[in-house]
N, C-alpha and C. Protein backbone atom coordinates (compact mmCIF):
# COMPACT_ATOMS: atom_id res chain seq x y z
N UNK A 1 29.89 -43.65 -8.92
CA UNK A 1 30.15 -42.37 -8.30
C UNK A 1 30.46 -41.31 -9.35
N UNK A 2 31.13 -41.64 -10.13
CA UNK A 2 31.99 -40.88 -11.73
C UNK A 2 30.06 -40.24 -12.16
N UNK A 3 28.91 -41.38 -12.38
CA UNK A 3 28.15 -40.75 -13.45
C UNK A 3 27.21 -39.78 -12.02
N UNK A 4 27.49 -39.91 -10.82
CA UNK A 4 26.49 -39.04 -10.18
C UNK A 4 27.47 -37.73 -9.89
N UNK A 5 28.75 -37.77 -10.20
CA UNK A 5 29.38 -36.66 -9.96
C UNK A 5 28.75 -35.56 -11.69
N UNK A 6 28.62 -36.27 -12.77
CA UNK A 6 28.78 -36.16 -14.14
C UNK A 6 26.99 -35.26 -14.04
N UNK A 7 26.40 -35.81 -13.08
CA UNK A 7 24.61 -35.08 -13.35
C UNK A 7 24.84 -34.29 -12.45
N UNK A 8 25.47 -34.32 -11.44
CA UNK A 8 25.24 -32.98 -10.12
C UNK A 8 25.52 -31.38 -10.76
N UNK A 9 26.32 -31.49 -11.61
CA UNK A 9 26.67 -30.48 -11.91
C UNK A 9 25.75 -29.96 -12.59
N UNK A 10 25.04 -30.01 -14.13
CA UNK A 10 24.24 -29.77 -14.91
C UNK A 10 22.51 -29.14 -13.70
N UNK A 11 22.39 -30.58 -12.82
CA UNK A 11 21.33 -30.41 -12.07
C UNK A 11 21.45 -29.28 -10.91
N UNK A 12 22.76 -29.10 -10.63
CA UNK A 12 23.28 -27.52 -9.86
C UNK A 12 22.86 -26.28 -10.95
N UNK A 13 23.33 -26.72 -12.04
CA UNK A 13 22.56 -24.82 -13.08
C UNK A 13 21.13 -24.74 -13.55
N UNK A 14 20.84 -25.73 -13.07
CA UNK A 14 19.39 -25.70 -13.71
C UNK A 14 18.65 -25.15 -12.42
N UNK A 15 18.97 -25.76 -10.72
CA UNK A 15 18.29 -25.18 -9.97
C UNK A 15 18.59 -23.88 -9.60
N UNK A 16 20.07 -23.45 -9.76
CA UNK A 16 20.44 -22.16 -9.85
C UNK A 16 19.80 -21.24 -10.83
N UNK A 17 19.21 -21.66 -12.08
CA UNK A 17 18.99 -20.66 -12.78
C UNK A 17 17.78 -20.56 -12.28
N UNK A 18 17.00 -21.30 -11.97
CA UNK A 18 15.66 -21.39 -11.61
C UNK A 18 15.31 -20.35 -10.32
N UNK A 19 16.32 -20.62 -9.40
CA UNK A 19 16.38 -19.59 -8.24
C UNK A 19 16.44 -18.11 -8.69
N UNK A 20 17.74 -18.06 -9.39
CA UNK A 20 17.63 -16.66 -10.61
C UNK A 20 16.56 -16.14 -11.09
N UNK A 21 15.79 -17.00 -11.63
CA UNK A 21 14.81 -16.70 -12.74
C UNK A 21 13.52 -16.00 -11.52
N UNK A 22 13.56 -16.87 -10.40
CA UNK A 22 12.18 -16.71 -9.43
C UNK A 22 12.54 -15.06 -8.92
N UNK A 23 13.35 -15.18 -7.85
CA UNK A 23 13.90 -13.94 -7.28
C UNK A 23 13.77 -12.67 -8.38
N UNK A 24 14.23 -12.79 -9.58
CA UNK A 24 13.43 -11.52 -10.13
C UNK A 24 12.90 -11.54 -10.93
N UNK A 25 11.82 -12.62 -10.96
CA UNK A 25 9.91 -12.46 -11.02
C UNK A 25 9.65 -11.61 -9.84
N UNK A 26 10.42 -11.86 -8.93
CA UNK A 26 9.32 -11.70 -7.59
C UNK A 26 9.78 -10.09 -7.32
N UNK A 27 10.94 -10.01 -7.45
CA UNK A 27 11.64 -8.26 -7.20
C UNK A 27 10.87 -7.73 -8.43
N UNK A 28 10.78 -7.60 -9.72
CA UNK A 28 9.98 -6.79 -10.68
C UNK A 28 8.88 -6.77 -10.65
N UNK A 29 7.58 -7.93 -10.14
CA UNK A 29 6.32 -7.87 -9.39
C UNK A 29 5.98 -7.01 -8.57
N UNK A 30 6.99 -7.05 -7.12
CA UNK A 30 7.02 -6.04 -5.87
C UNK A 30 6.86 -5.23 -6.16
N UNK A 31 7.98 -4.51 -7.30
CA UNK A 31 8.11 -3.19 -7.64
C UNK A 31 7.19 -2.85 -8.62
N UNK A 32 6.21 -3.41 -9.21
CA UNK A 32 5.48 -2.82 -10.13
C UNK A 32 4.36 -2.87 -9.02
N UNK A 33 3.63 -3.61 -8.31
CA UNK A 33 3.10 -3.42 -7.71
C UNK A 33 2.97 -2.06 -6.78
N UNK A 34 4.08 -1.77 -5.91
CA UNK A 34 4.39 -0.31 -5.41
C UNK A 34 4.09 0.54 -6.34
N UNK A 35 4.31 0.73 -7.64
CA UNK A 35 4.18 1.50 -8.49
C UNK A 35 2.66 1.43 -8.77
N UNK A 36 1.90 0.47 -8.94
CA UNK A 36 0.42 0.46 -9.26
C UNK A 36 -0.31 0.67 -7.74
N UNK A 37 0.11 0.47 -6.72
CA UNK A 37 -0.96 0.63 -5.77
C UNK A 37 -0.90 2.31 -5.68
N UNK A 38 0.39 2.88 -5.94
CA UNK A 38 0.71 4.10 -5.68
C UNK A 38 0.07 4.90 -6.79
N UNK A 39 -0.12 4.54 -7.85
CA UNK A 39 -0.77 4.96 -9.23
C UNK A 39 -3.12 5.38 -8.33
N UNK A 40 -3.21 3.93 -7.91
CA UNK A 40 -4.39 3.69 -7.74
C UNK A 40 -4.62 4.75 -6.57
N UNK A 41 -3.87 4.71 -5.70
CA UNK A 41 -4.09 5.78 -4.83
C UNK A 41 -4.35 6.97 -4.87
N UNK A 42 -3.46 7.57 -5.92
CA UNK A 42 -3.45 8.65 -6.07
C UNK A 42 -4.53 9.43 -6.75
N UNK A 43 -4.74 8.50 -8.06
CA UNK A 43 -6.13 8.51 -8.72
C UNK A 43 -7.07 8.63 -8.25
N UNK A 44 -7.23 7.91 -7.17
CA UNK A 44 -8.84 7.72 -6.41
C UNK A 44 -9.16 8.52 -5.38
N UNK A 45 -8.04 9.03 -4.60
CA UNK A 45 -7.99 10.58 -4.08
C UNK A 45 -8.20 11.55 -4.96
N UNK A 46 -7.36 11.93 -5.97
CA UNK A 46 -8.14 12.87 -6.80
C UNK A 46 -9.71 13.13 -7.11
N UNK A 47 -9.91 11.92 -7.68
CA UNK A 47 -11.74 11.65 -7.75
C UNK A 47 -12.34 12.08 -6.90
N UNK A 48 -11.84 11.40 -5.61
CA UNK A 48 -12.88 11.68 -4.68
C UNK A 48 -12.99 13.13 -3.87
N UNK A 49 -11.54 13.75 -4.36
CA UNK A 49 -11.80 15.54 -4.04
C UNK A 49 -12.22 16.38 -4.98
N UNK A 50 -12.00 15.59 -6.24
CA UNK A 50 -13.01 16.28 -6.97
C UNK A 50 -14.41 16.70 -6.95
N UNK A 51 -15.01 15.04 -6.62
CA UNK A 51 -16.05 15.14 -6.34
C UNK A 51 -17.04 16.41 -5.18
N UNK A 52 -15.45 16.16 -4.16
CA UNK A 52 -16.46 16.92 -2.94
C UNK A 52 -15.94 18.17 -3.41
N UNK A 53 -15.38 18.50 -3.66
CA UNK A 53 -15.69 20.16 -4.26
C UNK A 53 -16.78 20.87 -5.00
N UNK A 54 -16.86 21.84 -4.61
CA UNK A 54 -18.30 22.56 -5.13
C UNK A 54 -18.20 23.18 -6.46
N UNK A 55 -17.10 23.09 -7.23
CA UNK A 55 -17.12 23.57 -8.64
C UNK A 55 -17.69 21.70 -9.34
N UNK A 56 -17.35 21.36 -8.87
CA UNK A 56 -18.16 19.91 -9.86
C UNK A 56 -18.96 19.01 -9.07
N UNK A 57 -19.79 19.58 -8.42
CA UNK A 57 -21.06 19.01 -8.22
C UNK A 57 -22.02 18.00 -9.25
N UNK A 58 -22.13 18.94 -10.57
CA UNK A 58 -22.95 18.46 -11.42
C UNK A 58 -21.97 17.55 -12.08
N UNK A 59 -20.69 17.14 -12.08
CA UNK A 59 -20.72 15.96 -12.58
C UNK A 59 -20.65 14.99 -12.71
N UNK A 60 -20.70 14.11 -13.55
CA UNK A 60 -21.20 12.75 -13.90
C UNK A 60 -19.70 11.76 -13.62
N UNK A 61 -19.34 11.74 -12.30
CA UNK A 61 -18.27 10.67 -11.80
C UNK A 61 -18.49 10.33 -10.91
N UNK A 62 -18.61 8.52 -10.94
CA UNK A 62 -18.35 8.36 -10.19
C UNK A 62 -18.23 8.20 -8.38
N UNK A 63 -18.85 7.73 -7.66
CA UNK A 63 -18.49 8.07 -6.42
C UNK A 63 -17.21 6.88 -6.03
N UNK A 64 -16.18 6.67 -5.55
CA UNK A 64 -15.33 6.32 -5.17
C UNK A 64 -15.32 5.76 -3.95
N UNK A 65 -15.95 4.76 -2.89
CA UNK A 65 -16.10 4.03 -1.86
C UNK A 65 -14.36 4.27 -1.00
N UNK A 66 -14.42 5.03 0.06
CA UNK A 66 -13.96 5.14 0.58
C UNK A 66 -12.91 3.94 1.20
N UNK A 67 -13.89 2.59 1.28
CA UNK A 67 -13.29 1.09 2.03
C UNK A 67 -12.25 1.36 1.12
N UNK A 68 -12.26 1.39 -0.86
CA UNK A 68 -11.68 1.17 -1.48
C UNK A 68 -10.38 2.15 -1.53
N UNK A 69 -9.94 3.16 -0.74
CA UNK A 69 -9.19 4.24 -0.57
C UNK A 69 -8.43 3.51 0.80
N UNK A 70 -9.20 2.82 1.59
CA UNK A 70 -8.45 2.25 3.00
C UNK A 70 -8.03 0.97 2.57
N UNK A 71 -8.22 -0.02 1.82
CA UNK A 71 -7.89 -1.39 1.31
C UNK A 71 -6.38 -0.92 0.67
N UNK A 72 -6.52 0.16 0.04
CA UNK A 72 -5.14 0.18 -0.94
C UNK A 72 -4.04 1.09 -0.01
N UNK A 73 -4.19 1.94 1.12
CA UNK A 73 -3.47 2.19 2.00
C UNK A 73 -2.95 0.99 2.58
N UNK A 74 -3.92 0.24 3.39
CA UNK A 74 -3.74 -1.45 4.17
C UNK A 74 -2.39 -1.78 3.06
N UNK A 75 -2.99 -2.16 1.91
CA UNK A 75 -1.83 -2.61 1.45
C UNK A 75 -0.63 -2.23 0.88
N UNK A 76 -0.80 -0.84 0.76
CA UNK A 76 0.18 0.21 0.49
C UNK A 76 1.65 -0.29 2.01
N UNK A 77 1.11 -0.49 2.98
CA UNK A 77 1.64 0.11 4.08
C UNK A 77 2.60 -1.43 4.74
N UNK A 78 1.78 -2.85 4.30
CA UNK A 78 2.28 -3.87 4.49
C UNK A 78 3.26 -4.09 3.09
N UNK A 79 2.86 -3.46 1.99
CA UNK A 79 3.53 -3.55 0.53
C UNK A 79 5.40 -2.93 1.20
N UNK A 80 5.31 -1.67 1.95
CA UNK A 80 6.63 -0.82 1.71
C UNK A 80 7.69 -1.24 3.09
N UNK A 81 7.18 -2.68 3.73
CA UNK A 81 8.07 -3.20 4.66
C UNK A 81 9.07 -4.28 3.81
N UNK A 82 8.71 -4.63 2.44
CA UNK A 82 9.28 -5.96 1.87
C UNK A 82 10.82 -5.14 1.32
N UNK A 83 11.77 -6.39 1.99
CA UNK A 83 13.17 -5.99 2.03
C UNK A 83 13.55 -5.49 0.34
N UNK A 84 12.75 -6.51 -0.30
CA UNK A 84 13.02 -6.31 -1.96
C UNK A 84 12.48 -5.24 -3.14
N UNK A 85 11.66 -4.02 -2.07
CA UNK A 85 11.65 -3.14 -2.81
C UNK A 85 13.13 -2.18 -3.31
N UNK A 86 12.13 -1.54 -4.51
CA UNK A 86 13.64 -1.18 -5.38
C UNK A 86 13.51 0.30 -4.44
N UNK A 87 14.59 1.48 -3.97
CA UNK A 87 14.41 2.58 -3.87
C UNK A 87 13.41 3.46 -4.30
N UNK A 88 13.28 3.40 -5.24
CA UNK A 88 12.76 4.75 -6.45
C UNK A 88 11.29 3.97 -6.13
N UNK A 89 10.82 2.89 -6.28
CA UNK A 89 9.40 2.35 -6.07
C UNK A 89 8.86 2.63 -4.73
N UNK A 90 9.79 2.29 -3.79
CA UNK A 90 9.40 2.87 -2.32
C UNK A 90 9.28 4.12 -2.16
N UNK A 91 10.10 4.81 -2.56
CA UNK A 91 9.63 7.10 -2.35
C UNK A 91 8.76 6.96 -3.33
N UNK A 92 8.40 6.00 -3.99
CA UNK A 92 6.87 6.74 -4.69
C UNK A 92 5.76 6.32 -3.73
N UNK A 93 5.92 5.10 -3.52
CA UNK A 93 5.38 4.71 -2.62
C UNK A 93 4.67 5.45 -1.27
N UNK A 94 6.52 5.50 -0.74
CA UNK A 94 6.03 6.33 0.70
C UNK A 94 5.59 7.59 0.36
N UNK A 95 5.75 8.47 -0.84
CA UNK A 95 5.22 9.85 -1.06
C UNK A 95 3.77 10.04 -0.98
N UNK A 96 3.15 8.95 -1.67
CA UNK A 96 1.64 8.95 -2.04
C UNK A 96 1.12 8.36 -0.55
N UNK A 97 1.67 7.28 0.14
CA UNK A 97 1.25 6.88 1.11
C UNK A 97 1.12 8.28 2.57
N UNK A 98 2.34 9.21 2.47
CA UNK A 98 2.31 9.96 3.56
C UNK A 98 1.59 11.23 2.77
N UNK A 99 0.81 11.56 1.84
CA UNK A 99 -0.38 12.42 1.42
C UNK A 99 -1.56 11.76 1.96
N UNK A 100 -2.10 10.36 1.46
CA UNK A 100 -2.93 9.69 1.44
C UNK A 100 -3.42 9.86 3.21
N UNK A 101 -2.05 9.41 3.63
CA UNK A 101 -2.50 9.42 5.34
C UNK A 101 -3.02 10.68 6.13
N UNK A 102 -2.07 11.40 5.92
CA UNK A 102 -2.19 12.85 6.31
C UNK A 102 -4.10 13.35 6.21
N UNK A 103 -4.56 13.16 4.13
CA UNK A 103 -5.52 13.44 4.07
C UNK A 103 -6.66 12.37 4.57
N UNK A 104 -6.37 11.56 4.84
CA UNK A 104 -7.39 10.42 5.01
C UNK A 104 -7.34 10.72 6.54
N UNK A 105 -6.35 9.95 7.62
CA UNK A 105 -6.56 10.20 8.34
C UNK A 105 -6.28 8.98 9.49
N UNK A 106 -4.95 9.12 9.91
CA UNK A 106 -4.55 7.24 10.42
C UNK A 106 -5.76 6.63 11.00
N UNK A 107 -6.35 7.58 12.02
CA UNK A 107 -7.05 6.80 13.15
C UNK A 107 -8.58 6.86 12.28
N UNK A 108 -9.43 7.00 11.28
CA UNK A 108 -10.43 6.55 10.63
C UNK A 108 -10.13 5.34 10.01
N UNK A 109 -8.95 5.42 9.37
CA UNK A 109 -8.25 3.97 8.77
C UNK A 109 -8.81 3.10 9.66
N UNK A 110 -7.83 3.05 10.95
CA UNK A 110 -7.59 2.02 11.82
C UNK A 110 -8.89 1.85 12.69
N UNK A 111 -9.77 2.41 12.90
CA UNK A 111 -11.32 2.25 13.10
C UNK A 111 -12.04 1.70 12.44
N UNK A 112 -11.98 1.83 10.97
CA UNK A 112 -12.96 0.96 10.41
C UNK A 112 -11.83 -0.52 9.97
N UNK A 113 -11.22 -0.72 10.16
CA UNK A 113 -10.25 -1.76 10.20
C UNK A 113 -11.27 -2.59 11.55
N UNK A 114 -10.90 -1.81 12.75
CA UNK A 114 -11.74 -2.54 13.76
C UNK A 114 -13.02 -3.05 13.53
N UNK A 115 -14.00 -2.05 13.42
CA UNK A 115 -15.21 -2.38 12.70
C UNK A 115 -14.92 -3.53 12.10
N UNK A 116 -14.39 -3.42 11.44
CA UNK A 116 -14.80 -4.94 10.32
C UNK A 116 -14.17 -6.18 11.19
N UNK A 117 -13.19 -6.30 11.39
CA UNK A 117 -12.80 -7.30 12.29
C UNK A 117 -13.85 -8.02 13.23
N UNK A 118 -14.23 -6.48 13.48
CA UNK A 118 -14.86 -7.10 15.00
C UNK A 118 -16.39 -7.26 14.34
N UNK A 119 -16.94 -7.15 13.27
CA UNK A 119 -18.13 -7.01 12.60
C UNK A 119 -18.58 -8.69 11.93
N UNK A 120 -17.43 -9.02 11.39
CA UNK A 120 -17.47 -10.49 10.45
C UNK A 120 -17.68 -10.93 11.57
N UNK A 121 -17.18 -11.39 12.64
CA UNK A 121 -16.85 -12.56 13.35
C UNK A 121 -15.73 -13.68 13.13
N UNK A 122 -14.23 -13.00 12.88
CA UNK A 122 -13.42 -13.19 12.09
C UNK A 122 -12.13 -14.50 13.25
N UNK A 123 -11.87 -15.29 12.70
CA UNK A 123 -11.34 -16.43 13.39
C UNK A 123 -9.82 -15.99 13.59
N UNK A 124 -8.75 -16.61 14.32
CA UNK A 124 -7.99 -16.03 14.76
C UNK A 124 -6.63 -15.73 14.05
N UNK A 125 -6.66 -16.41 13.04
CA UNK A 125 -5.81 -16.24 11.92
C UNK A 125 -6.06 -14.70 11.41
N UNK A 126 -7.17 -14.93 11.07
CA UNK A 126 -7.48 -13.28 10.58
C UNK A 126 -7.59 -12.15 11.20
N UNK A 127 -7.64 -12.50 12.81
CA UNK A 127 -7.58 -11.57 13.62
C UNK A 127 -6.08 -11.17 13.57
N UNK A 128 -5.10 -11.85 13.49
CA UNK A 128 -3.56 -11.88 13.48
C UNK A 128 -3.60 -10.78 12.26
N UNK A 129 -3.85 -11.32 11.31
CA UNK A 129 -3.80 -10.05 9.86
C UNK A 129 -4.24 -9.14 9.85
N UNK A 130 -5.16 -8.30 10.64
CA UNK A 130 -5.90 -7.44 10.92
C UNK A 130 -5.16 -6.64 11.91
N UNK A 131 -4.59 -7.16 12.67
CA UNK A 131 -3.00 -6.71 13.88
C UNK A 131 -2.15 -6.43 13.17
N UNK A 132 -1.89 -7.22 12.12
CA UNK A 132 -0.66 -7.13 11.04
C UNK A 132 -0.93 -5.76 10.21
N UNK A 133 -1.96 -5.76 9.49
CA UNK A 133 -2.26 -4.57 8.79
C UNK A 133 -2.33 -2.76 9.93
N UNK A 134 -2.94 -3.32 10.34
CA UNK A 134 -2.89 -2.27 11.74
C UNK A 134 -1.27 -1.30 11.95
N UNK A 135 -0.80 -2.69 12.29
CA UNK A 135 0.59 -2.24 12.72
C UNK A 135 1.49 -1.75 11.83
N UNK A 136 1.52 -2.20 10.65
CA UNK A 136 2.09 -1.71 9.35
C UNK A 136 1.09 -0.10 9.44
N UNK A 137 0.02 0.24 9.52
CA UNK A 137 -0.64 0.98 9.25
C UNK A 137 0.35 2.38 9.77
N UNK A 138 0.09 2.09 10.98
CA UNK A 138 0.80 2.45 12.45
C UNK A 138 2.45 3.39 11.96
N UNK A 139 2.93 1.25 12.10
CA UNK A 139 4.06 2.16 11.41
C UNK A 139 4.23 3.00 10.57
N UNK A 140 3.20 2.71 9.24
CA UNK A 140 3.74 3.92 7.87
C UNK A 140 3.45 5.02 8.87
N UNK A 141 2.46 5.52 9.86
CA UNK A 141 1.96 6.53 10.05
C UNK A 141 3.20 7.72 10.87
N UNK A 142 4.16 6.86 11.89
CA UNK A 142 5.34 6.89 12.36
C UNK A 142 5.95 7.39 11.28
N UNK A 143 6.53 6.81 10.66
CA UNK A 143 7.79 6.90 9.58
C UNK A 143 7.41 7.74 9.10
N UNK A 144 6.76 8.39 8.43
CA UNK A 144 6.25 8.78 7.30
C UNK A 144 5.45 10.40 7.63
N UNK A 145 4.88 10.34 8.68
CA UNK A 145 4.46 11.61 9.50
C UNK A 145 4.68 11.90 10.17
N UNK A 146 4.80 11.23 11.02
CA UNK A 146 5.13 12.24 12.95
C UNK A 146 6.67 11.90 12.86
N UNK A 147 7.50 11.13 12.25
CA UNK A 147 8.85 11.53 12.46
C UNK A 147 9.63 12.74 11.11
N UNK A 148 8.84 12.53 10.05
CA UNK A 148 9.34 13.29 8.97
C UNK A 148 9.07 14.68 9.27
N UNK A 149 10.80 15.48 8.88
CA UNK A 149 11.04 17.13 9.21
C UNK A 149 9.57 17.61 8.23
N UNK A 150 9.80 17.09 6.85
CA UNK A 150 8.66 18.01 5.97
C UNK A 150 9.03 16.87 5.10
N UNK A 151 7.86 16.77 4.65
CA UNK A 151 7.18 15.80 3.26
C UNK A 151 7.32 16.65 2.31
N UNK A 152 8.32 16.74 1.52
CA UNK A 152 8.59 17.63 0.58
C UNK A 152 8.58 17.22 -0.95
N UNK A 153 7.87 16.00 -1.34
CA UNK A 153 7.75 15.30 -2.46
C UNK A 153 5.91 15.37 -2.69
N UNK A 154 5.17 15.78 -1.76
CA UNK A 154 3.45 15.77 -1.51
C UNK A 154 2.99 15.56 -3.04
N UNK A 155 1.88 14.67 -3.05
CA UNK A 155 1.17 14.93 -4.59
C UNK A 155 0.19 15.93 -4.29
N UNK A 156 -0.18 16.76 -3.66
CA UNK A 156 -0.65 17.53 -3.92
C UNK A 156 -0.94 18.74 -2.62
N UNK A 157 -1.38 19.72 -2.21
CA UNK A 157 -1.68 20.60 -0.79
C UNK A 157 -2.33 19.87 -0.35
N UNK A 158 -2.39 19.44 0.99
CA UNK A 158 -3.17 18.49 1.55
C UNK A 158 -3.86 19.56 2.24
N UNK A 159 -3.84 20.58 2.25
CA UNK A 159 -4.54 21.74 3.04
C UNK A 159 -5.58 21.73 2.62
N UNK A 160 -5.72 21.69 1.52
CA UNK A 160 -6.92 22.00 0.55
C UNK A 160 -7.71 20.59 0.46
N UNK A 161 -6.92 19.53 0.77
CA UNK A 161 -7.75 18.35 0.54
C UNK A 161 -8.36 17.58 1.94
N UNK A 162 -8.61 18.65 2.82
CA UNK A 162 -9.08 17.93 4.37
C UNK A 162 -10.38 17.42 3.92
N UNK A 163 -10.89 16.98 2.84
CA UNK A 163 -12.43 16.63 2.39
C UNK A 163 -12.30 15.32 3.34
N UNK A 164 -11.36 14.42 2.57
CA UNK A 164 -11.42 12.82 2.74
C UNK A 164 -11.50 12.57 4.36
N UNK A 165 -11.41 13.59 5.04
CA UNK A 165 -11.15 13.40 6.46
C UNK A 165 -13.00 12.70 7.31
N UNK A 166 -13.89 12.49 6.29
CA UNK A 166 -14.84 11.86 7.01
C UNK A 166 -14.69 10.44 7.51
N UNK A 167 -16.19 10.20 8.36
CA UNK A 167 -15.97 9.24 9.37
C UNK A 167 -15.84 8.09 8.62
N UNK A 168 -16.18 6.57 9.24
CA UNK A 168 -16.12 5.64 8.35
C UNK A 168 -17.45 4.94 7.99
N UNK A 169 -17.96 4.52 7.43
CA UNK A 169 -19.27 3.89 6.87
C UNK A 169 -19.61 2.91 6.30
């Protein structure tokens, strides 16, 4: 009994540190992640209003696939429900996410979301994730727009950026 009392202990800090060590892998991941989807977003909106503007027609960038502007919202939006985001990663987050929406446009999102669902022939697991993303969608769209007084952090006039507001394709 003496030598299993003599290992419990040692084998208690080792799984403790281990728990330590995981939990923030996983909190500094989250949060860099928020920070890079929010980076990617923002970027690829720019591009793509660049593009549709009529002072740079002639140039040589790029076209920017729209799916790829709704994939990183999708996950923008299931990304800013996880309990273990840091503050400061989430308002970047939700800042770029409630521009993104505004200019994009909830209900094109959530249409071609359908489309595809209903397009693959997608089994019921994935139909569940597709509800899941939806609803996160949903929600950011709640939180973030129709309840907020004024979005007063915007990356940019969204007035000026009603381009992205086309259908889905």
């Amino acid at each position: 009994m003496n030598k299993l009392r003599v290992l419990l202990l040692p084998l208690a800090l080792v799984f403790g540190t281990i728990a330590i060590f995981e939990t923030g892998s996983r909190y500094g991941a989250t949060n860099m992640r928020a920070y890079a989807i929010s980076k990617q977003l923002h970027s690829l909106t720019q591009i793509r209003i660049s593009i549709q503007n009529e002072e740079n027609e002639n140039a040589q960038v790029p076209v920017v696939p729209i799916d790829q502007i709704d994939n990183l919202i999708a996950s923008g939006s299931i990304l800013r429900e996880i309990w273990h985001l840091s503050a400061h990663a989430k308002e970047t987050l939700n800042n770029t996410l409630a521009f993104v929406l505004q200019a994009r446009g909830c209900e094109n999102i959530i249409n071609r979301l359908k489309q595809v669902r209903e397009s693959e022939g997608t089994t019921d697991d994935e139909q569940e994730q597709f509800d899941t993303i939806i609803a996160a969608i949903k929600l950011a769209q709640i939180e973030l727009i129709d309840n907020a007084e004024s979005i007063t952090k915007t990356v940019d006039d969204v007035t000026e950026n009603d381009s992205i507001k086309e259908s889905a394709q």
